[in-house]
PDB file of N, CA and C in Angstrom:
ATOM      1  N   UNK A   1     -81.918 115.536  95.605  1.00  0.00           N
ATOM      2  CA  UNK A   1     -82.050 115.345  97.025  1.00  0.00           C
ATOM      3  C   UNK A   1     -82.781 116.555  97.603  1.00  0.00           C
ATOM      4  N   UNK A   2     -83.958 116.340  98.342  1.00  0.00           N
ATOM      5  CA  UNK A   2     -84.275 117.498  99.147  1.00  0.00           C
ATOM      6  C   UNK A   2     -83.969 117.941 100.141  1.00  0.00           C
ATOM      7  N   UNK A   3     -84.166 119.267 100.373  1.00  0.00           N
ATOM      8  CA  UNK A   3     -83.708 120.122 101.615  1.00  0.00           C
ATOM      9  C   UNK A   3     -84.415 119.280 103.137  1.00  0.00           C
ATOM     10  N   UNK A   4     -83.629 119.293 104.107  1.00  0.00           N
ATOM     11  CA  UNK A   4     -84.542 118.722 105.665  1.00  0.00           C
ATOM     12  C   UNK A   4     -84.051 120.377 106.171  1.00  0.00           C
ATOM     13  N   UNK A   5     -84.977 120.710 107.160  1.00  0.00           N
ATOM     14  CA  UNK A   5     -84.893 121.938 107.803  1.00  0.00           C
ATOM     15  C   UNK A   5     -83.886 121.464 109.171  1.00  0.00           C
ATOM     16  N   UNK A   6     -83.069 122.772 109.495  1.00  0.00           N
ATOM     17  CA  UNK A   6     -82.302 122.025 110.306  1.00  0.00           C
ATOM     18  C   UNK A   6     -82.490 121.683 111.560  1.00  0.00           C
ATOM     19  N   UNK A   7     -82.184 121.011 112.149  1.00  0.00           N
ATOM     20  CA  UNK A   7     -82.090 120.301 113.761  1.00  0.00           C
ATOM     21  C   UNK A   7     -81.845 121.287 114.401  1.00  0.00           C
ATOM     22  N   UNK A   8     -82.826 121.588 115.631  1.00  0.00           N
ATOM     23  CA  UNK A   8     -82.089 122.671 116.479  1.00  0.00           C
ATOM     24  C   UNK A   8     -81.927 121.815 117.495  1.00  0.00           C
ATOM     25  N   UNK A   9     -81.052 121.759 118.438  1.00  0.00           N
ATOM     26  CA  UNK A   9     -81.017 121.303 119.571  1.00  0.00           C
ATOM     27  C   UNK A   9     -79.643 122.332 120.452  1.00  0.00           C
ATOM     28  N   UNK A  10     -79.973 122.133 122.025  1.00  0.00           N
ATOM     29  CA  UNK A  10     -79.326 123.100 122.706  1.00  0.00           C
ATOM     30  C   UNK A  10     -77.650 121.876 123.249  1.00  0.00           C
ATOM     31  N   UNK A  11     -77.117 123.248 123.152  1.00  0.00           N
ATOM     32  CA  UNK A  11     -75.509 122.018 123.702  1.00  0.00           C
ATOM     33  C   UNK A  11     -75.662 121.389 124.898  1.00  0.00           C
ATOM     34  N   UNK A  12     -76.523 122.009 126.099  1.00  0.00           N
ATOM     35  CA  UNK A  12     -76.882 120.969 127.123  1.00  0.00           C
ATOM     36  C   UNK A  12     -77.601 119.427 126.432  1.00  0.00           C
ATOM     37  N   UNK A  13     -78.406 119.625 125.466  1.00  0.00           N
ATOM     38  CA  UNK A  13     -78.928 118.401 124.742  1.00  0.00           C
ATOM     39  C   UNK A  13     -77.465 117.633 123.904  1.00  0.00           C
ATOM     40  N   UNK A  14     -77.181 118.145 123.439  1.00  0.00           N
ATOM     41  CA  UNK A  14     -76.195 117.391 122.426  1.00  0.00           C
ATOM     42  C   UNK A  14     -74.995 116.836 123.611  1.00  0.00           C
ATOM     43  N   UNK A  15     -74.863 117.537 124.968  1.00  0.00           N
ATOM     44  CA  UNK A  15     -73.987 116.688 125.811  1.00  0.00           C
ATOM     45  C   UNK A  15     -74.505 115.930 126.480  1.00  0.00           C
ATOM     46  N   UNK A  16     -76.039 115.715 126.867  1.00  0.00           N
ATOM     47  CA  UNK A  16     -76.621 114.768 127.316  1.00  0.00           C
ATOM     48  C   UNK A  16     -75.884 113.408 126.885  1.00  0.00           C
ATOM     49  N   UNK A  17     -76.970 113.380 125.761  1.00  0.00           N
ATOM     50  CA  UNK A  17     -76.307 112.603 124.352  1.00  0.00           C
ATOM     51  C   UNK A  17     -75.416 111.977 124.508  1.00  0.00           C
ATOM     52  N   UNK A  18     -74.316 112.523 124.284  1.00  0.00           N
ATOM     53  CA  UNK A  18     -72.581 112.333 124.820  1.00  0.00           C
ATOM     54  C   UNK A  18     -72.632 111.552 125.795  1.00  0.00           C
ATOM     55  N   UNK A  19     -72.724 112.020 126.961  1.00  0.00           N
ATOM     56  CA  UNK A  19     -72.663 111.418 127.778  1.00  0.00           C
ATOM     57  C   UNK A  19     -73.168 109.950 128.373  1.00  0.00           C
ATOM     58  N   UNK A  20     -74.712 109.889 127.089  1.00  0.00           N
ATOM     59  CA  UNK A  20     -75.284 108.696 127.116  1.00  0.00           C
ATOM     60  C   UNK A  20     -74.002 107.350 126.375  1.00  0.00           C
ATOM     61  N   UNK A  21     -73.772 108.481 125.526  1.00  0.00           N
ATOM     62  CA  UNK A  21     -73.093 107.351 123.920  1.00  0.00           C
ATOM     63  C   UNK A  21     -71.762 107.224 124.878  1.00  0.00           C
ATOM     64  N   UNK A  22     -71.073 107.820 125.338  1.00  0.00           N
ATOM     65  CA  UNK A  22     -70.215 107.406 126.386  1.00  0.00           C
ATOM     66  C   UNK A  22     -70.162 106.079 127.872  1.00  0.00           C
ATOM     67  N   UNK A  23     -71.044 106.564 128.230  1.00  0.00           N
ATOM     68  CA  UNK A  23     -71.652 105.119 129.149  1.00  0.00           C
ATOM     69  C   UNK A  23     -72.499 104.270 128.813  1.00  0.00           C
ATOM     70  N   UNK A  24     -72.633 103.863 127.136  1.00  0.00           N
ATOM     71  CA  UNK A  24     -72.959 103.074 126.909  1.00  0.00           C
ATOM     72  C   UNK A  24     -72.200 102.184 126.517  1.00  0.00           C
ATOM     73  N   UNK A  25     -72.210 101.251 126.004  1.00  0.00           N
ATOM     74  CA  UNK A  25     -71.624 100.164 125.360  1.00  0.00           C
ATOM     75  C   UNK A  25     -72.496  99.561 124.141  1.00  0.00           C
ATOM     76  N   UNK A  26     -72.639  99.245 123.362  1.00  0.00           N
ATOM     77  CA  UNK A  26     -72.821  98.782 122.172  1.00  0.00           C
ATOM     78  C   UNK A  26     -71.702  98.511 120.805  1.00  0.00           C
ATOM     79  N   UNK A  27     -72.549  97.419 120.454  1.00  0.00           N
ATOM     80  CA  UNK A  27     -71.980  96.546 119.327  1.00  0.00           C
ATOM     81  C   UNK A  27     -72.612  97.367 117.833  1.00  0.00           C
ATOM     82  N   UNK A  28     -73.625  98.332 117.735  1.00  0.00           N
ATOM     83  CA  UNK A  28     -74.450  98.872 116.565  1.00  0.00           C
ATOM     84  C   UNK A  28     -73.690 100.611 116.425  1.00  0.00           C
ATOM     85  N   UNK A  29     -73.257 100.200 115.192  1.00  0.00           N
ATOM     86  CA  UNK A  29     -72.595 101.853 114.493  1.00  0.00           C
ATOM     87  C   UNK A  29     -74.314 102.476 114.475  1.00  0.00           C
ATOM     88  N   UNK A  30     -74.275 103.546 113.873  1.00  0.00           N
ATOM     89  CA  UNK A  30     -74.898 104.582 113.981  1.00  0.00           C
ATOM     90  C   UNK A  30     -75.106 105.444 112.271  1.00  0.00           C
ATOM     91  N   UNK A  31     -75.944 105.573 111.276  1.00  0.00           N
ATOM     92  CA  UNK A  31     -75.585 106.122 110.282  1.00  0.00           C
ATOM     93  C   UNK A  31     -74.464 106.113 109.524  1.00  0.00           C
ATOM     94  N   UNK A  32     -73.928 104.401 109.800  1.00  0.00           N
ATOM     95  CA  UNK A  32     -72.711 103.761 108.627  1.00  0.00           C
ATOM     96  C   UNK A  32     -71.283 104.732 109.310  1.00  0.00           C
ATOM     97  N   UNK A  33     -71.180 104.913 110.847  1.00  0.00           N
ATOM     98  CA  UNK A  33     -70.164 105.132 111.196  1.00  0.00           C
ATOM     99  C   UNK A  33     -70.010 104.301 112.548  1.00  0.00           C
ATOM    100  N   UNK A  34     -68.838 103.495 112.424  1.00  0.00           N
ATOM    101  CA  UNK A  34     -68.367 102.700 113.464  1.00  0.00           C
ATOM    102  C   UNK A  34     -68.604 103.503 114.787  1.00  0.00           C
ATOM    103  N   UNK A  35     -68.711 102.063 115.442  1.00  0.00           N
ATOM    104  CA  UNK A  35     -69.443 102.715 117.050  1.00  0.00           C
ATOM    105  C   UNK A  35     -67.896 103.562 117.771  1.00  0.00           C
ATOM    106  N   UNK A  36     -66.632 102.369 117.289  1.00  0.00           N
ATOM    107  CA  UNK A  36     -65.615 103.343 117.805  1.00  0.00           C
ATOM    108  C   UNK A  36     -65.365 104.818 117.188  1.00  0.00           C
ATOM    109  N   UNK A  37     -65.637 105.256 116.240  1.00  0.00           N
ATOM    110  CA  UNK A  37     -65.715 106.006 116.265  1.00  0.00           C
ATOM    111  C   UNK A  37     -66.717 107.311 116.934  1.00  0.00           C
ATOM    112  N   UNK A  38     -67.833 106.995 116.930  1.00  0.00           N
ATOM    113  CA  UNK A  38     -68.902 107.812 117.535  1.00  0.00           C
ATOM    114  C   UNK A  38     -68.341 107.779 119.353  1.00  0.00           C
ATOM    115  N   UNK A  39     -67.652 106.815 119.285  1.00  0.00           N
ATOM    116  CA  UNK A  39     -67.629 106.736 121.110  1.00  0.00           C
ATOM    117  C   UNK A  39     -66.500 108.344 121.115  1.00  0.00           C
ATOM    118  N   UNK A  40     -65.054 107.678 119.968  1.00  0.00           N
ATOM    119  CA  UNK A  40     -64.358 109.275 119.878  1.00  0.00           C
ATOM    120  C   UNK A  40     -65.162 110.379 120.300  1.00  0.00           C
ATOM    121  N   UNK A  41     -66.134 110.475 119.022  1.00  0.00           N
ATOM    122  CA  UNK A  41     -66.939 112.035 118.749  1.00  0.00           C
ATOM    123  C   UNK A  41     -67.537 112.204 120.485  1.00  0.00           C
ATOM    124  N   UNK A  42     -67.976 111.368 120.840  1.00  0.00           N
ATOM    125  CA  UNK A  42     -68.438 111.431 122.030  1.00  0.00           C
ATOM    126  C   UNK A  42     -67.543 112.127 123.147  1.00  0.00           C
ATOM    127  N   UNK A  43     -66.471 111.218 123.142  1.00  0.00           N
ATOM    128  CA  UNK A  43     -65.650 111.403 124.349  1.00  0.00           C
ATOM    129  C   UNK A  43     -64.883 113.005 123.645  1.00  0.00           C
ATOM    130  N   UNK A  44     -65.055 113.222 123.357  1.00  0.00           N
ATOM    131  CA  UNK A  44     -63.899 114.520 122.385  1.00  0.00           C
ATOM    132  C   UNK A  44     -65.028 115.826 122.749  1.00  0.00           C
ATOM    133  N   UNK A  45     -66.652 115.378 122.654  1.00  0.00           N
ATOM    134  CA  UNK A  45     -67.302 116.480 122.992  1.00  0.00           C
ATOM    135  C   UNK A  45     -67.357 116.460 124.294  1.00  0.00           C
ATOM    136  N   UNK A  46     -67.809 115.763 124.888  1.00  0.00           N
ATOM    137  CA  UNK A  46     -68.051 115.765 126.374  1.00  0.00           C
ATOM    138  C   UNK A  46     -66.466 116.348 126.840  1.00  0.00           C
ATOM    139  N   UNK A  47     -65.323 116.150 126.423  1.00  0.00           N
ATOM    140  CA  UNK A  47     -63.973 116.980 127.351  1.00  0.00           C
ATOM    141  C   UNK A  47     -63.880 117.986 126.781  1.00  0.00           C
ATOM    142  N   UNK A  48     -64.540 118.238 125.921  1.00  0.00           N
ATOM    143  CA  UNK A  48     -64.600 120.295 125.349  1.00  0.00           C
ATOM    144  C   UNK A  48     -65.625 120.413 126.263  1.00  0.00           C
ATOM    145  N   UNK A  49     -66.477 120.123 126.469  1.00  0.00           N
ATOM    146  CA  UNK A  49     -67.451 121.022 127.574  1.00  0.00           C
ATOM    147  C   UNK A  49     -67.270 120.626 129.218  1.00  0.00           C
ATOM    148  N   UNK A  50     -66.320 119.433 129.372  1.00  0.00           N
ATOM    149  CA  UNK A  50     -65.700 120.071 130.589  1.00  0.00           C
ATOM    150  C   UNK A  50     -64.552 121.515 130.273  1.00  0.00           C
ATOM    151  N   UNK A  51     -63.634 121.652 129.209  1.00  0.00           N
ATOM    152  CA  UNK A  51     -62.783 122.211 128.970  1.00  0.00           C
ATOM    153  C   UNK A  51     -63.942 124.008 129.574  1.00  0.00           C
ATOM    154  N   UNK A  52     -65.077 124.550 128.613  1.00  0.00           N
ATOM    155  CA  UNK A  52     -65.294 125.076 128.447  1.00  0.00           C
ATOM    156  C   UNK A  52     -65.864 125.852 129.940  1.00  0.00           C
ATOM    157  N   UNK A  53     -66.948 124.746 131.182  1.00  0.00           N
ATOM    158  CA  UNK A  53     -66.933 124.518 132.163  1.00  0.00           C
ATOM    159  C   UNK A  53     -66.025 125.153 133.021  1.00  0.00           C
ATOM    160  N   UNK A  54     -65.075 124.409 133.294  1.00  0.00           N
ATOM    161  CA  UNK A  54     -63.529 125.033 133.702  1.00  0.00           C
ATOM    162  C   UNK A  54     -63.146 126.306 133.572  1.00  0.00           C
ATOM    163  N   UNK A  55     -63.194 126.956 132.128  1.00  0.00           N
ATOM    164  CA  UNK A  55     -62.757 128.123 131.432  1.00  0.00           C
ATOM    165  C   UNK A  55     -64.229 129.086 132.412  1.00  0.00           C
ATOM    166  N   UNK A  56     -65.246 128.846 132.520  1.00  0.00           N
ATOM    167  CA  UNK A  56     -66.534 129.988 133.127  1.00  0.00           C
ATOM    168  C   UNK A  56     -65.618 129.422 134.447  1.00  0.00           C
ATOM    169  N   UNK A  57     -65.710 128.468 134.930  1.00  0.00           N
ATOM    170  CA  UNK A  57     -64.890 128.366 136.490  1.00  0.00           C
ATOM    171  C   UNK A  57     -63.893 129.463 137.045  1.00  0.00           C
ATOM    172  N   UNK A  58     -63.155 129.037 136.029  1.00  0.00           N
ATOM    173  CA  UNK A  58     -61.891 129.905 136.169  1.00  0.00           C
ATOM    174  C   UNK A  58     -62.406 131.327 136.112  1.00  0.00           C
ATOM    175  N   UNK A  59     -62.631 132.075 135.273  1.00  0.00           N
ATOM    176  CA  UNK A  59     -63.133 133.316 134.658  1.00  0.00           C
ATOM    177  C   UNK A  59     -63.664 133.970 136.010  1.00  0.00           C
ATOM    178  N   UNK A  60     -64.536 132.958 136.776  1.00  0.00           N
ATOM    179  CA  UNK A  60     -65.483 133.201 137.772  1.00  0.00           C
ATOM    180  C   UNK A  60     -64.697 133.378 138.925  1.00  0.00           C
ATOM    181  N   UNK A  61     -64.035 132.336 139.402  1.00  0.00           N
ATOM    182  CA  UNK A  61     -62.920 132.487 140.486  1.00  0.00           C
ATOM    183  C   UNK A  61     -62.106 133.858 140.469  1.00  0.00           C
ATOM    184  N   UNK A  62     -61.490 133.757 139.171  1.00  0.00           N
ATOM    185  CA  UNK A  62     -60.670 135.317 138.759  1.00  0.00           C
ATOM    186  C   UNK A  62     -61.203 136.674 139.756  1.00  0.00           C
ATOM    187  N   UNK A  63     -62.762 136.418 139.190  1.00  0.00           N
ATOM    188  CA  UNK A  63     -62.957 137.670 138.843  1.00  0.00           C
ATOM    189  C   UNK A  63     -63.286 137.922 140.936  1.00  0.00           C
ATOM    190  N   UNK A  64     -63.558 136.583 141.201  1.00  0.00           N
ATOM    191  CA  UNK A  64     -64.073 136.783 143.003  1.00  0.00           C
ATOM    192  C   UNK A  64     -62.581 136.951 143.496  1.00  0.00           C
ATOM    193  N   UNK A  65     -61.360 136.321 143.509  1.00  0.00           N
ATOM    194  CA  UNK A  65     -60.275 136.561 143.674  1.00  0.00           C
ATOM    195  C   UNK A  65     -59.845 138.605 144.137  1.00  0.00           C
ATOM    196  N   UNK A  66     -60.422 138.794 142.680  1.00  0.00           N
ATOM    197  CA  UNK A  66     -59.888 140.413 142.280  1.00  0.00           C
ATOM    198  C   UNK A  66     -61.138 140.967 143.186  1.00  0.00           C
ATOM    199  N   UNK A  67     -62.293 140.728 143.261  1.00  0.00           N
ATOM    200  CA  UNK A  67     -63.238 140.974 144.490  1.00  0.00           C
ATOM    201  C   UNK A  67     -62.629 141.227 145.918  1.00  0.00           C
ATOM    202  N   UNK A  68     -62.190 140.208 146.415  1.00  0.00           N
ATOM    203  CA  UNK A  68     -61.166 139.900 147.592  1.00  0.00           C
ATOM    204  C   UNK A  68     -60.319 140.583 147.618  1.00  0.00           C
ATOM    205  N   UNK A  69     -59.431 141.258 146.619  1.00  0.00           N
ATOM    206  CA  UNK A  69     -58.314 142.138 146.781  1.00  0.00           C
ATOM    207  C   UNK A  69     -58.525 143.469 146.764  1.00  0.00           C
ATOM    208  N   UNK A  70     -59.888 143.167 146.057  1.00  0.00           N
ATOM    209  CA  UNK A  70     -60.152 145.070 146.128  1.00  0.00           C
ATOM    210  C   UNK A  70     -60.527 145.186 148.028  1.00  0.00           C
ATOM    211  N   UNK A  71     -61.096 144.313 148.242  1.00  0.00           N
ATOM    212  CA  UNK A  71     -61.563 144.243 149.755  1.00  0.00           C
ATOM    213  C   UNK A  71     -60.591 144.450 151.403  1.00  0.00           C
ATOM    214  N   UNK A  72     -59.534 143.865 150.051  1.00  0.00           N
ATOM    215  CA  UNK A  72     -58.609 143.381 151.613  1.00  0.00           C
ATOM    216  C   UNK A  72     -58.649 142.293 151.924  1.00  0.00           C
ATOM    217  N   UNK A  73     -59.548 141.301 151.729  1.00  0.00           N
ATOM    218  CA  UNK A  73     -60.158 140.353 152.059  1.00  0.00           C
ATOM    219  C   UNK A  73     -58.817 138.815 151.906  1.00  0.00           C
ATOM    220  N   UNK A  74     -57.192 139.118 152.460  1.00  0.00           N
ATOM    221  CA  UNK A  74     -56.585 138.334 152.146  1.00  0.00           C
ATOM    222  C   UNK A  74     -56.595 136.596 152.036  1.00  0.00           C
ATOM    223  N   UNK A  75     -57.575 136.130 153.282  1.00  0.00           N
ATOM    224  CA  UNK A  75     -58.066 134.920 153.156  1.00  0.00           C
ATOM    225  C   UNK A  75     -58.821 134.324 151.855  1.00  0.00           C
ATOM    226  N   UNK A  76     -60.000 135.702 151.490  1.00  0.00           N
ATOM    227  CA  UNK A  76     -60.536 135.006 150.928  1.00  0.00           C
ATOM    228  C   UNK A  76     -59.636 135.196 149.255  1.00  0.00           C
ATOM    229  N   UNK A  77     -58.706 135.738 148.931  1.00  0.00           N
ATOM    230  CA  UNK A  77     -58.219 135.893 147.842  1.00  0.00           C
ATOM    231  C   UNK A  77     -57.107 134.845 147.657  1.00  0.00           C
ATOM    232  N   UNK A  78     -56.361 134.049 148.656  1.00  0.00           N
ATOM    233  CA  UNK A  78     -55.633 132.771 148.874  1.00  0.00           C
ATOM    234  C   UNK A  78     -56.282 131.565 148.880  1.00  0.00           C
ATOM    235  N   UNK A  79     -57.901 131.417 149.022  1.00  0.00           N
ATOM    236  CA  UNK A  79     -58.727 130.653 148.849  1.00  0.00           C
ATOM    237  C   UNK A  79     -59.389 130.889 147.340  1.00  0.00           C
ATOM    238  N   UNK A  80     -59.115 131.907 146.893  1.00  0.00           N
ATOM    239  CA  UNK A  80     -59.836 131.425 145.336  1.00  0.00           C
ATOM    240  C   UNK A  80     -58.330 131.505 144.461  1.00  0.00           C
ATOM    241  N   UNK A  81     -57.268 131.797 145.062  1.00  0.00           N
ATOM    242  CA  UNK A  81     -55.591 130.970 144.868  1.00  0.00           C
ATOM    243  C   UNK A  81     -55.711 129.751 144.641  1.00  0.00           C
ATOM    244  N   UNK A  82     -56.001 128.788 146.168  1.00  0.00           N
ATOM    245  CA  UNK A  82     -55.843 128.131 145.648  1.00  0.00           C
ATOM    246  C   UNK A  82     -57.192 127.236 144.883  1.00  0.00           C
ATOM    247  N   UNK A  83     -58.055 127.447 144.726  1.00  0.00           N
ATOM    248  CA  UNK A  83     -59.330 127.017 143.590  1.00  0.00           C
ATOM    249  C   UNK A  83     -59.046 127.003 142.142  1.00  0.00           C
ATOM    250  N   UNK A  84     -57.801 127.967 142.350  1.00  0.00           N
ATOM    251  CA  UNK A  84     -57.503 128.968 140.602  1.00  0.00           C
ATOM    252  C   UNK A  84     -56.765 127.109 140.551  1.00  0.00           C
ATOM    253  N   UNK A  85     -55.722 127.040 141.192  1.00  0.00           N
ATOM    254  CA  UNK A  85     -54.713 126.093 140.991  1.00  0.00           C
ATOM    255  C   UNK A  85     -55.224 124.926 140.766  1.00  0.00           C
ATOM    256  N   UNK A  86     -56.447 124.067 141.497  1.00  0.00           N
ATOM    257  CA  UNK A  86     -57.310 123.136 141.276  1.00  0.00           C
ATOM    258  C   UNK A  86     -57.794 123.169 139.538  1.00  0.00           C
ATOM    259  N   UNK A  87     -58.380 124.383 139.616  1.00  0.00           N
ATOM    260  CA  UNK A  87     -59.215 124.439 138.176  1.00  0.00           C
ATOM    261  C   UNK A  87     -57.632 124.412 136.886  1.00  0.00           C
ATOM    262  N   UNK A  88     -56.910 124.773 137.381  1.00  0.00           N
ATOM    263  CA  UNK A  88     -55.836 125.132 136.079  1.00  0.00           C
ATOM    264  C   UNK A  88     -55.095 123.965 135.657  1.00  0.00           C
ATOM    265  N   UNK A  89     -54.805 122.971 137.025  1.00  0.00           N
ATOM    266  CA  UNK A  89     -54.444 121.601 136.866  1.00  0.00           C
ATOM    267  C   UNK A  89     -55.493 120.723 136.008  1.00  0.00           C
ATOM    268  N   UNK A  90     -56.946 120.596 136.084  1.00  0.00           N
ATOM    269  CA  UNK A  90     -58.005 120.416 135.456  1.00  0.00           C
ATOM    270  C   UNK A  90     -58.206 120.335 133.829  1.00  0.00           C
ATOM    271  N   UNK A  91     -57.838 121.762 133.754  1.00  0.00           N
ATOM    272  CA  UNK A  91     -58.238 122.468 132.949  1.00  0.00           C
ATOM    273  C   UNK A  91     -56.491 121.636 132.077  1.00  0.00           C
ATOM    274  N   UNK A  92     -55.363 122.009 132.387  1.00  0.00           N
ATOM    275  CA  UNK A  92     -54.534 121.280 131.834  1.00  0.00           C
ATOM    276  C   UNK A  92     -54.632 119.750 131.325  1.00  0.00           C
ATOM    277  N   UNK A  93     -55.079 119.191 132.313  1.00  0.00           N
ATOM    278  CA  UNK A  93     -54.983 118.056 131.952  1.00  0.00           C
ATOM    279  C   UNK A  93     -56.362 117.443 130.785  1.00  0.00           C
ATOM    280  N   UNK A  94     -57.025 118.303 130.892  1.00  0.00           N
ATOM    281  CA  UNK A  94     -58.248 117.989 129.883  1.00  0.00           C
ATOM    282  C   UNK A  94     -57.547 118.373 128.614  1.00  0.00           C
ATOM    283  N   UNK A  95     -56.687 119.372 128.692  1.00  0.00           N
ATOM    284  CA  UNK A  95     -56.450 119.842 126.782  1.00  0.00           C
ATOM    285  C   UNK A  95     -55.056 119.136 126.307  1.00  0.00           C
ATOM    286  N   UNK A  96     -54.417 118.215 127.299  1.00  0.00           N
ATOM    287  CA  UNK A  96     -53.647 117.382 127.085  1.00  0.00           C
ATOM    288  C   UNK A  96     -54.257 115.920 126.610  1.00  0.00           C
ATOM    289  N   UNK A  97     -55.299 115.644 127.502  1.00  0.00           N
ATOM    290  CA  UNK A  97     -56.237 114.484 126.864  1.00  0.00           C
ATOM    291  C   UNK A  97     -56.569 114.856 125.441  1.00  0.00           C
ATOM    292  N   UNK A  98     -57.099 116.045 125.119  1.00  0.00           N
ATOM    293  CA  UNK A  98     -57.129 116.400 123.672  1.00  0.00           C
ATOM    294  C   UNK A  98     -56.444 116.526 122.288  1.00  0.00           C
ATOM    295  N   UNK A  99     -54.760 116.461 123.142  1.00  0.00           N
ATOM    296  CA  UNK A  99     -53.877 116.846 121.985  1.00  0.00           C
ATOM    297  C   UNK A  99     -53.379 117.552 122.233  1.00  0.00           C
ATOM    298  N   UNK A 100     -53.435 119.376 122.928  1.00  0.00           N
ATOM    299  CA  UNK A 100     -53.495 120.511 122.377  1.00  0.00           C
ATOM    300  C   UNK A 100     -52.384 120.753 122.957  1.00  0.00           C
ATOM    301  N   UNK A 101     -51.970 120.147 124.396  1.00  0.00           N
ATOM    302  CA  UNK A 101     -50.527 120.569 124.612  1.00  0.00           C
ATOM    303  C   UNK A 101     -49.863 119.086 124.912  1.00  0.00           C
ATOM    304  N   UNK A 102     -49.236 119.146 124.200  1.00  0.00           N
ATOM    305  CA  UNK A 102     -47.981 117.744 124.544  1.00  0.00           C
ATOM    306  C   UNK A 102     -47.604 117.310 125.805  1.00  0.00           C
ATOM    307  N   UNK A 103     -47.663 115.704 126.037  1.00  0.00           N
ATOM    308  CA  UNK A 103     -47.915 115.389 127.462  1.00  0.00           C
ATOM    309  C   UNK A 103     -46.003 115.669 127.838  1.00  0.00           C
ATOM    310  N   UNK A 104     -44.864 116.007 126.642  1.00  0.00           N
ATOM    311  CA  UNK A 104     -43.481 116.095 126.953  1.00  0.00           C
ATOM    312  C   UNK A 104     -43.208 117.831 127.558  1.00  0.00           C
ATOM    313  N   UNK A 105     -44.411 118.453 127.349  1.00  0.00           N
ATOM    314  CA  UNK A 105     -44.504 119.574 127.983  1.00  0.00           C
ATOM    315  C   UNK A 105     -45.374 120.377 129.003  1.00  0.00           C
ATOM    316  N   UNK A 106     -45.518 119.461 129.666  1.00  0.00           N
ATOM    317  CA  UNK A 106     -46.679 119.500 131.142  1.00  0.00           C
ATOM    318  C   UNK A 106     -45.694 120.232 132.161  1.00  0.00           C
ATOM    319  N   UNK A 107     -46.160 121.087 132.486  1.00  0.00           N
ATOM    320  CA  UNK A 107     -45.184 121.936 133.459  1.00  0.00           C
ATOM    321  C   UNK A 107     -45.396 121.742 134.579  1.00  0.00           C
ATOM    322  N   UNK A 108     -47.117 121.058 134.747  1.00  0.00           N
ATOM    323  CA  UNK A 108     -46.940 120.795 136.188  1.00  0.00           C
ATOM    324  C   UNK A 108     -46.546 119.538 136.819  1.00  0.00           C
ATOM    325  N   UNK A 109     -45.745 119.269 136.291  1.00  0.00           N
ATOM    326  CA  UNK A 109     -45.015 117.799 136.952  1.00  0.00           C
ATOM    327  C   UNK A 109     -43.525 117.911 137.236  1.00  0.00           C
TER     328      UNK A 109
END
């Protein structure tokens, strides 16, 4: 068997993709793997890169939050409060869609 040089493509491309194979519908597997399955691979990448999304969100909010406090700025540090809380509910519920934390241990309910 010979060598193929490898595929480069950027993760904005490969979630395009995703996102196509996700809102599509079809009856045709793909390289002798069932379409339900590829829809998985699909849906499994596309909620890691919301997951990941979220995680720069968060990171970002944090860091304007701690901005605001160095400032004084109490409004605006209760406003990226509550943004933190938006993104963390988010951010939970995406890695529960995944598996990663058990829906018998969701704390925010």
């Amino acid at each position: 068997m010979s060598e193929t040089a490898p595929i480069v493509v950027t993760l904005d491309q490969v979630r395009e993709t995703a996102r196509r194979i996700v809102n599509h519908q079809s009856s045709r597997g793909a390289i002798g793997v069932s379409v339900h399955h590829v829809m998985a691979m699909a849906q499994a990448l596309c909620a890691l890169d919301d997951i990941a999304r979220l995680a720069a969100e968060s990171a970002a909010t944090r860091a304007e939050m701690h901005r605001a406090g160095v400032s004084g700025d109490a409004a605006g540090v209760h406003a990226a409060d509550d943004r933190l809380t938006e993104i963390e509910a988010e951010l939970h519920a995406e890695l529960m869609t995944l598996g990663f934390i058990p829906t018998e241990q969701d704390p925010l309910q």
